[in-house]
C-alpha atoms as a PDB file:
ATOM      1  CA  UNK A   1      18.112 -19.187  99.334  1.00  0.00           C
ATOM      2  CA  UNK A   2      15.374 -21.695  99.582  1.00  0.00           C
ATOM      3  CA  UNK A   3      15.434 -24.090 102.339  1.00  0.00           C
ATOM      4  CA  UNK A   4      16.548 -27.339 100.511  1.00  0.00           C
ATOM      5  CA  UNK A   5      19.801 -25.462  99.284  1.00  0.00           C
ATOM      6  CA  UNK A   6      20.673 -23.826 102.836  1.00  0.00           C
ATOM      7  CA  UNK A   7      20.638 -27.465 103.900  1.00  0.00           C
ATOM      8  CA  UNK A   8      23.413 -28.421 101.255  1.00  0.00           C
ATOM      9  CA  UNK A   9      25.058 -25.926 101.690  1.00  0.00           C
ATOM     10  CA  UNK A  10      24.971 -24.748 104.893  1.00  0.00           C
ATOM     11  CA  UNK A  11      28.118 -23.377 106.067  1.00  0.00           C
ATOM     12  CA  UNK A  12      30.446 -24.565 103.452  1.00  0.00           C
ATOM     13  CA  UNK A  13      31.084 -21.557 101.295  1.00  0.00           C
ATOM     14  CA  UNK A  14      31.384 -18.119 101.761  1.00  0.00           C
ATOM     15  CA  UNK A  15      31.228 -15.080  98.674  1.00  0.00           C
ATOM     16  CA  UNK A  16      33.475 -12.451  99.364  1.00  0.00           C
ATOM     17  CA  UNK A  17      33.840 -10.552  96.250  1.00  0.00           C
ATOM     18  CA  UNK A  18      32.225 -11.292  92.818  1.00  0.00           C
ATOM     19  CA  UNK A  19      33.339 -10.474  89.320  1.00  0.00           C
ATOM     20  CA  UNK A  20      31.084 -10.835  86.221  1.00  0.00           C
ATOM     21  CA  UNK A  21      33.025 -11.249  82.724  1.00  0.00           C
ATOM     22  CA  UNK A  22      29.676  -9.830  79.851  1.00  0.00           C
ATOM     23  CA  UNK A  23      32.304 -10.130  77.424  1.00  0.00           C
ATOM     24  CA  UNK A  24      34.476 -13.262  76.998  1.00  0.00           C
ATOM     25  CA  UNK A  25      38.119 -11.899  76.667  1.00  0.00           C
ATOM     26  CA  UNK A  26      37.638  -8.495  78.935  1.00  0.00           C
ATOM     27  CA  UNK A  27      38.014  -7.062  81.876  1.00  0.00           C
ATOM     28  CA  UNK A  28      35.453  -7.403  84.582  1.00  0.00           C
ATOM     29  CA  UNK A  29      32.968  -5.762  86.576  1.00  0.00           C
ATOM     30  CA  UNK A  30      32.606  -6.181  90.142  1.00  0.00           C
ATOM     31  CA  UNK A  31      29.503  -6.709  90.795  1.00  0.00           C
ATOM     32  CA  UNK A  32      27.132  -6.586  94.460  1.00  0.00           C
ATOM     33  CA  UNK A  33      24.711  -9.147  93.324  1.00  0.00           C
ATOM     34  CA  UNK A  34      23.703 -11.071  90.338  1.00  0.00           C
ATOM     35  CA  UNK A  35      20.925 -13.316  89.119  1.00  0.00           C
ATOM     36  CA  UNK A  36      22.525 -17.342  89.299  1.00  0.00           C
ATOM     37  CA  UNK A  37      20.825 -19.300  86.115  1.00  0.00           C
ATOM     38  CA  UNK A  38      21.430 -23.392  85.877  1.00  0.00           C
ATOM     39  CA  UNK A  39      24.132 -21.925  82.901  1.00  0.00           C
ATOM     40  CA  UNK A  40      25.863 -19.750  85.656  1.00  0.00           C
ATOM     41  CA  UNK A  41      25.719 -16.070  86.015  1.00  0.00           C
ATOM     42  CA  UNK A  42      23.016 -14.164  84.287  1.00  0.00           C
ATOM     43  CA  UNK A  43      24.124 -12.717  81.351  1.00  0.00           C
ATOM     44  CA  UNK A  44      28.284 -13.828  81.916  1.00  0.00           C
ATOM     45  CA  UNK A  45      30.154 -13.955  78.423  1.00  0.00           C
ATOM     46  CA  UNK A  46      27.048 -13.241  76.521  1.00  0.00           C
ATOM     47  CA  UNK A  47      29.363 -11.973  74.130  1.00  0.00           C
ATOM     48  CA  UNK A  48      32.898 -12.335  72.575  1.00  0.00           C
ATOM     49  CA  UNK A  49      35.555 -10.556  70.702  1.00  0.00           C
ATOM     50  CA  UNK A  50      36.201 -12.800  67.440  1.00  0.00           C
ATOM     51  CA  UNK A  51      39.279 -12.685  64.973  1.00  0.00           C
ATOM     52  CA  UNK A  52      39.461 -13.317  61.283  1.00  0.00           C
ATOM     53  CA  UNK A  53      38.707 -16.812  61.680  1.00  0.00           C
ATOM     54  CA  UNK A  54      36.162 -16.863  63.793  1.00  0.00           C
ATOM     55  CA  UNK A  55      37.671 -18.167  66.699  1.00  0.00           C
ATOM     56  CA  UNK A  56      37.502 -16.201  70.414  1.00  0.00           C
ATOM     57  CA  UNK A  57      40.436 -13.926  71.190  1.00  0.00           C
ATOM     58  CA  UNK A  58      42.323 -14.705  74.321  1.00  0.00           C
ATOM     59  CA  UNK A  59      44.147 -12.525  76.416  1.00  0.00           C
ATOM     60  CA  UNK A  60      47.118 -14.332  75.966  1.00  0.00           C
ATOM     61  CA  UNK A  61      46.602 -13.477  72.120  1.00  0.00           C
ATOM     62  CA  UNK A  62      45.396 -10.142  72.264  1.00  0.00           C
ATOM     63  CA  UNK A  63      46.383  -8.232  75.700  1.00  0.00           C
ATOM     64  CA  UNK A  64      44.429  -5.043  74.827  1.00  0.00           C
ATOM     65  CA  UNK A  65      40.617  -6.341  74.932  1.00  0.00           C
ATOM     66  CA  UNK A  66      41.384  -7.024  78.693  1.00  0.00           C
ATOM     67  CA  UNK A  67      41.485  -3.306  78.956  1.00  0.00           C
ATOM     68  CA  UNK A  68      37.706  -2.974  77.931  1.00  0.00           C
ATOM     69  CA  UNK A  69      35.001  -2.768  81.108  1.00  0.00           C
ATOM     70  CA  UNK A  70      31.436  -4.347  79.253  1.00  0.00           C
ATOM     71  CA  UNK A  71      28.214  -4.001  81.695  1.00  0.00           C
ATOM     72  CA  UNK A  72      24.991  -6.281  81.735  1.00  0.00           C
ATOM     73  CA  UNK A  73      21.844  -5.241  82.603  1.00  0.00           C
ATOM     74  CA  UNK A  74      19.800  -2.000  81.886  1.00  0.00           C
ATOM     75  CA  UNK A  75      21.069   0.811  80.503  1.00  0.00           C
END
């Protein structure tokens, strides 16, 4: 963490377990490290499940996507 930020932040905040979501509307992947981007996590809801009319399924919706692991990075 560059200097400037340690500063800021310094003792305020602590990470104890992270969770990526690569697809909007499933389960997610615990994760050791990942690559912070000014949108967030690198590569976090790059994708979606989508119904009929084009709108994002939720969980409340539609339980069973939440039962689907996705995975960034390389294969």
């Amino acid at each position: 963490m560059p200097g400037r930020w340690r500063r800021v932040l310094g003792g305020v905040a602590a990470v104890h377990a992270l969770t990526s979501y690569p697809i909007k509307g499933c389960a997610g992947v615990v994760v050791e490290r990942a690559e912070v981007t000014l949108a967030g996590l690198a590569h976090e809801r790059l994708f979606a499940i989508v119904g009929p009319d084009r709108m994002t399924v939720r969980q409340g919706e539609a339980p069973r996507p939440a039962t689907v692991r996705g995975r960034s990075g390389p294969t």
